[in-house]
N, C-alpha and C. Protein backbone atom coordinates (compact mmCIF):
# COMPACT_ATOMS: atom_id res chain seq x y z
N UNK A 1 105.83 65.12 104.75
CA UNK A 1 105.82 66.54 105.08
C UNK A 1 104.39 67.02 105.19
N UNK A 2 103.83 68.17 106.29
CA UNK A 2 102.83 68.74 106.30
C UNK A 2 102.49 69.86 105.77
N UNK A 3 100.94 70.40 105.31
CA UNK A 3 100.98 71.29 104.83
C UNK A 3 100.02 72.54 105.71
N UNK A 4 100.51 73.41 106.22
CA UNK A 4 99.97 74.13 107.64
C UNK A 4 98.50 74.36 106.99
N UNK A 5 97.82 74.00 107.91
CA UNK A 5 95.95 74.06 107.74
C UNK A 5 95.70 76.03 107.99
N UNK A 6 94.45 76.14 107.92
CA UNK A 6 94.44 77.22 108.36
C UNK A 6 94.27 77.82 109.51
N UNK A 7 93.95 76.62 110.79
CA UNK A 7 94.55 76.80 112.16
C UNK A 7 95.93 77.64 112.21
N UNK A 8 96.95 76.85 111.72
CA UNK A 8 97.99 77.19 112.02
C UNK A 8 98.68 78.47 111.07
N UNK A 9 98.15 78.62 110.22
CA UNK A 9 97.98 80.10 109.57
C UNK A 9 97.43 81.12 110.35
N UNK A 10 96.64 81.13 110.88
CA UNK A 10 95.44 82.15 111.49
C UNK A 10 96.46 82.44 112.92
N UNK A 11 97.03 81.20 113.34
CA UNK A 11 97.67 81.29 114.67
C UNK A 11 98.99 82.01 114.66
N UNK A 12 99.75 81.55 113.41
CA UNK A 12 100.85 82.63 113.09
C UNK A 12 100.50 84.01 112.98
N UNK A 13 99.31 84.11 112.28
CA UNK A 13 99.48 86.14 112.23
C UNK A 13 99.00 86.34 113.16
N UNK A 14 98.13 86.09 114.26
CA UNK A 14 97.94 86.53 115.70
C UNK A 14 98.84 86.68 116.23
N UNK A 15 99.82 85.83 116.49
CA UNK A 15 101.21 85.75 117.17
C UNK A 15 102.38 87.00 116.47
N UNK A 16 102.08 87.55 115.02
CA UNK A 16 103.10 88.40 114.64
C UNK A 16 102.44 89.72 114.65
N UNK A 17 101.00 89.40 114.58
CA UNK A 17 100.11 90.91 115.50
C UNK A 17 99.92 91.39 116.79
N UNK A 18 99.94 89.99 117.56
CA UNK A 18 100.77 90.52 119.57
C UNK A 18 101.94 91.48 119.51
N UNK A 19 102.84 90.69 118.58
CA UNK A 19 104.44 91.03 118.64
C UNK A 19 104.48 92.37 118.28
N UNK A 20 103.88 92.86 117.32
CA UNK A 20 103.89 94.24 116.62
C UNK A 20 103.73 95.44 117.57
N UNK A 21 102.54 95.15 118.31
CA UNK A 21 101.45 96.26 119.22
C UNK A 21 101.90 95.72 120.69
N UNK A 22 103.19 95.00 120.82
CA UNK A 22 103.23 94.47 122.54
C UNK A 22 103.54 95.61 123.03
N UNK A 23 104.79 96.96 122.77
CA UNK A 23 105.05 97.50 123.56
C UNK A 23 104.34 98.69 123.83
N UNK A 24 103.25 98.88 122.46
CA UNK A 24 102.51 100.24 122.56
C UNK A 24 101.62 99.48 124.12
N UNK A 25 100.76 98.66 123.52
CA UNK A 25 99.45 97.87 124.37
C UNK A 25 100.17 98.07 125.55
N UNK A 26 101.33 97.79 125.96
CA UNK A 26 101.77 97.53 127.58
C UNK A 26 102.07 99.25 127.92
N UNK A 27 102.72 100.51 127.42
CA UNK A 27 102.45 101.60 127.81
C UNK A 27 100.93 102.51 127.94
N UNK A 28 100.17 101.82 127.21
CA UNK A 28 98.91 102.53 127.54
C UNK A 28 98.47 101.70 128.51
N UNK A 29 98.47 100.72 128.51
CA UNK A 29 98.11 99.42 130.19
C UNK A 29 98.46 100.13 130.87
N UNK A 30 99.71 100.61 130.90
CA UNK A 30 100.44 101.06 132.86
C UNK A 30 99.59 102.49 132.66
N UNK A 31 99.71 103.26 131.87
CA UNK A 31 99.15 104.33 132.11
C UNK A 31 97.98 104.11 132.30
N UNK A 32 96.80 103.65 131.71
CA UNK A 32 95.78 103.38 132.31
C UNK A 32 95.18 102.89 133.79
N UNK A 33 96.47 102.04 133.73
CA UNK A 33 95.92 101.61 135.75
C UNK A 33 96.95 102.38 136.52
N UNK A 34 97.45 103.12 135.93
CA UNK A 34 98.25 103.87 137.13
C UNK A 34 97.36 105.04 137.58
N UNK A 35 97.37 104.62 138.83
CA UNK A 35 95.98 105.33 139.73
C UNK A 35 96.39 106.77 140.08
N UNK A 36 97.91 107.21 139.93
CA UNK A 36 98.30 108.23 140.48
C UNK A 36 98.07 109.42 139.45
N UNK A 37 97.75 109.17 137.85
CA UNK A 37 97.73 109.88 136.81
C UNK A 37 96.38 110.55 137.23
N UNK A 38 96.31 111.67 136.59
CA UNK A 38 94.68 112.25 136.12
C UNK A 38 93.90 111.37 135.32
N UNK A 39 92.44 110.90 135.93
CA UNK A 39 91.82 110.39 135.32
C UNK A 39 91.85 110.44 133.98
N UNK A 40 91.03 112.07 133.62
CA UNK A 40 91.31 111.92 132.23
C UNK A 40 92.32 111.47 131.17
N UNK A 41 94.08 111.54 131.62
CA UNK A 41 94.42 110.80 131.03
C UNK A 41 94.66 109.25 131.06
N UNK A 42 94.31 109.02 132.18
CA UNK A 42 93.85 107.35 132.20
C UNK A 42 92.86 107.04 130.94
N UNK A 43 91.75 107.83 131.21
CA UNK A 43 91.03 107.55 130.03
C UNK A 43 91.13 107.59 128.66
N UNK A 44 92.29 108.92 128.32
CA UNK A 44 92.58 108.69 127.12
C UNK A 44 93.22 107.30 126.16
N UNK A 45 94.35 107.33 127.43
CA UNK A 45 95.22 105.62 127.55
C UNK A 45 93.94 104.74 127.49
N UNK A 46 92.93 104.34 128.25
CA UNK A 46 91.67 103.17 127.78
C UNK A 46 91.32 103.28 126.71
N UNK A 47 91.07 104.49 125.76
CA UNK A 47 90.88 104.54 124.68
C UNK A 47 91.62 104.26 123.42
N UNK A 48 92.75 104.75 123.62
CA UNK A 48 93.55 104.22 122.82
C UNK A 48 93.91 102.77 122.52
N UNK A 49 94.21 101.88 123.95
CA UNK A 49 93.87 100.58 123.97
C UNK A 49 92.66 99.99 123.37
N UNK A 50 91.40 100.86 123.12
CA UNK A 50 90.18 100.11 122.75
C UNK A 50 90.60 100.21 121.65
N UNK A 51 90.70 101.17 121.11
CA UNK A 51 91.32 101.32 119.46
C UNK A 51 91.89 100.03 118.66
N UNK A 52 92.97 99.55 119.43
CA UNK A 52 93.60 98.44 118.80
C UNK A 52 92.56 97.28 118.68
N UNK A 53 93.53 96.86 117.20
CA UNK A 53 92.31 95.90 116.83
C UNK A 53 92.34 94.38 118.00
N UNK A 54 91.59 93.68 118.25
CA UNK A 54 91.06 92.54 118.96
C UNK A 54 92.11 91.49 118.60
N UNK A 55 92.38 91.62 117.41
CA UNK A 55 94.14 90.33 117.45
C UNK A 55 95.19 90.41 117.65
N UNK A 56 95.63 91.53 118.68
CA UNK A 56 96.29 92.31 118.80
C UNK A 56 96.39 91.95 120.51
N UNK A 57 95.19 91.37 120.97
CA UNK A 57 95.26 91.07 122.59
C UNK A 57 96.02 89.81 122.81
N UNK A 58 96.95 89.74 123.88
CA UNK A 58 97.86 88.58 123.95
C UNK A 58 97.00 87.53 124.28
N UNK A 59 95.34 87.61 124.62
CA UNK A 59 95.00 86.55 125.09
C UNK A 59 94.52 85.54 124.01
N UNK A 60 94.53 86.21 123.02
CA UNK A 60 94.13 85.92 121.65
C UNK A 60 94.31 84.70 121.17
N UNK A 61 96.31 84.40 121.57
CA UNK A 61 97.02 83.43 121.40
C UNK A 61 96.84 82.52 121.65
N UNK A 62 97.07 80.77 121.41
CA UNK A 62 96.76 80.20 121.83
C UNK A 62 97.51 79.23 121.59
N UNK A 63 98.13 77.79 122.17
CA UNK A 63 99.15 77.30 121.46
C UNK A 63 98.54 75.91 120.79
N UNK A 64 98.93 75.68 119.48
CA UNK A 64 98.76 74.81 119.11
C UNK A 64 100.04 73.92 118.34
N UNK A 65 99.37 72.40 117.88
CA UNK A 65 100.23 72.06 117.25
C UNK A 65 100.89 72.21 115.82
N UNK A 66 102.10 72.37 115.70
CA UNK A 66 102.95 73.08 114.54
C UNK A 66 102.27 72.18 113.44
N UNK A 67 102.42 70.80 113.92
CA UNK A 67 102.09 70.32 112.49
C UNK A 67 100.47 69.82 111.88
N UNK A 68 99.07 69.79 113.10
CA UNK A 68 98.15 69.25 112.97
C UNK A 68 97.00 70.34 112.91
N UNK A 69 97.73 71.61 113.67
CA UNK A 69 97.01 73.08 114.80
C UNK A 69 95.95 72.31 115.30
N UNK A 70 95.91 71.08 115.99
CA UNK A 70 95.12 70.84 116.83
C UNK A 70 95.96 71.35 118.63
N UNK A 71 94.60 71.91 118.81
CA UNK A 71 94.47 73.11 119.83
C UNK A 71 95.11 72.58 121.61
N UNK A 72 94.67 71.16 121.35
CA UNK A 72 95.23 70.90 122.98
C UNK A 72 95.34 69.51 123.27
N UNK A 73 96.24 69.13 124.40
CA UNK A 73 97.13 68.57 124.46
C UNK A 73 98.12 69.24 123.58
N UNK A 74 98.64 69.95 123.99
CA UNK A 74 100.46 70.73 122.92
C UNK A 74 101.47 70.34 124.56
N UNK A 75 102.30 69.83 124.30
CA UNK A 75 103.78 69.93 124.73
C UNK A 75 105.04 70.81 124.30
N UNK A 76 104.64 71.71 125.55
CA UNK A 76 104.95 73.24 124.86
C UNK A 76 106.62 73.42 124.65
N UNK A 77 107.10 72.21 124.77
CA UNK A 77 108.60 71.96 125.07
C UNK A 77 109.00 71.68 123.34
N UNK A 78 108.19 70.65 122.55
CA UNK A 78 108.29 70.29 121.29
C UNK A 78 107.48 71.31 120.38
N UNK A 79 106.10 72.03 120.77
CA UNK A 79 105.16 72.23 120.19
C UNK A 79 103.98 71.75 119.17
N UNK A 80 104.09 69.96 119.63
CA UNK A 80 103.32 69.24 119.31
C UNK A 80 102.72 68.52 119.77
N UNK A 81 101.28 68.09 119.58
CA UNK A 81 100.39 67.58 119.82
C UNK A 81 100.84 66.28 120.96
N UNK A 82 99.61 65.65 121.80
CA UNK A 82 100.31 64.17 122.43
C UNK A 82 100.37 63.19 121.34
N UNK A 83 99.76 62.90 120.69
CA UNK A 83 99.81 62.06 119.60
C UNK A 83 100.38 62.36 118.66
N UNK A 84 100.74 63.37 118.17
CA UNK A 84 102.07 63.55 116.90
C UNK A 84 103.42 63.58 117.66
N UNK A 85 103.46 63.88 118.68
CA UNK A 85 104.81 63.83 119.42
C UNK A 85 105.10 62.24 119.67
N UNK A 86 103.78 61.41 120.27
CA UNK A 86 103.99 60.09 120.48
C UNK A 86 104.59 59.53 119.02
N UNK A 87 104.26 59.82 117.82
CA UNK A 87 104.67 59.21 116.69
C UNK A 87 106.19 59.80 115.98
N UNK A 88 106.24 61.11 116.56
CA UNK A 88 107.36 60.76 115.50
C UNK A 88 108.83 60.66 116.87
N UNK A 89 108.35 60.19 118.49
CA UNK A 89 109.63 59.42 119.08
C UNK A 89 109.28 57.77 118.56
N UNK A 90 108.44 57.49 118.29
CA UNK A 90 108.45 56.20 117.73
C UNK A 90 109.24 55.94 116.63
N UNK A 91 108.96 56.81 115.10
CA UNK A 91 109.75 57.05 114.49
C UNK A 91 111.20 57.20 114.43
N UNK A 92 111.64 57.94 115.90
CA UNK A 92 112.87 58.63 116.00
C UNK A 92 113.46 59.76 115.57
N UNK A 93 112.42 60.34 115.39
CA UNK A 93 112.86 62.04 114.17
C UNK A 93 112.99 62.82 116.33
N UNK A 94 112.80 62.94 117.38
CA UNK A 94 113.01 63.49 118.56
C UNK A 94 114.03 62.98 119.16
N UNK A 95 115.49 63.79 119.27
CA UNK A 95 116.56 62.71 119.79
C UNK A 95 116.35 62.86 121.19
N UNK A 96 116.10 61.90 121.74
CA UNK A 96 116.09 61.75 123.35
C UNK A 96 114.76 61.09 123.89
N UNK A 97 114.14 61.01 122.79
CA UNK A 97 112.57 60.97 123.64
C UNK A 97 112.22 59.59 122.40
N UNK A 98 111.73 58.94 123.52
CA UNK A 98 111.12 57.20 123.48
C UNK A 98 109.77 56.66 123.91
N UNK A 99 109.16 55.86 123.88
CA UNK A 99 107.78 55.67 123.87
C UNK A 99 107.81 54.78 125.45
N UNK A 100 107.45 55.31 126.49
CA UNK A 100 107.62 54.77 127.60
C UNK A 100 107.12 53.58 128.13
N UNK A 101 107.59 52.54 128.39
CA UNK A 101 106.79 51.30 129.42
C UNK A 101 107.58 50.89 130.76
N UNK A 102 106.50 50.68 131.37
CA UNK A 102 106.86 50.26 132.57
C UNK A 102 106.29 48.91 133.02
């Protein structure tokens, strides 16, 4: 069994701080680029968006692996790494998936 590093700590509360602020962040977005509004309240909407804190931006996210939080190569189908995924179809803990030769 693994014990989540602090990659994968840090990556969980980003991901439950997107989730929190997604639907405010996306109504001040449209209002902000909606070109047809009065500037000024476009601007208020940019402001308010600046407001929110920085872990809070979806770009923030990033996917890693569940069990290593190493950052890339993820197989976003399992959510693990190429090499922890290669080991545990070797193992057999993935039903369907086998270590390929040709």
């Amino acid at each position: 069994m693994y014990h989540p590093n602090i990659r994968i700590l840090r990556d969980l509360k980003k991901r439950k701080a997107v989730m929190n602020d997604e639907i405010a962040r996306r109504a001040y977005l449209y209002v902000a680029r909606n070109t047809t509004l009065p500037a000024q309240v476009r601007y208020q909407a940019q402001l308010q968006l600046n407001s929110f804190p920085s872990m809070t931006r979806p770009s923030t996210v990033k996917n890693r692996c569940i069990e290593t939080g190493r950052g890339r190569a993820i197989i976003g189908e399992f959510g693990l790494c190429r090499y922890r995924l290669r080991l545990k179809a070797l193992e057999g803990d993935i039903p369907g998936v086998h270590k390929a030769s040709w």
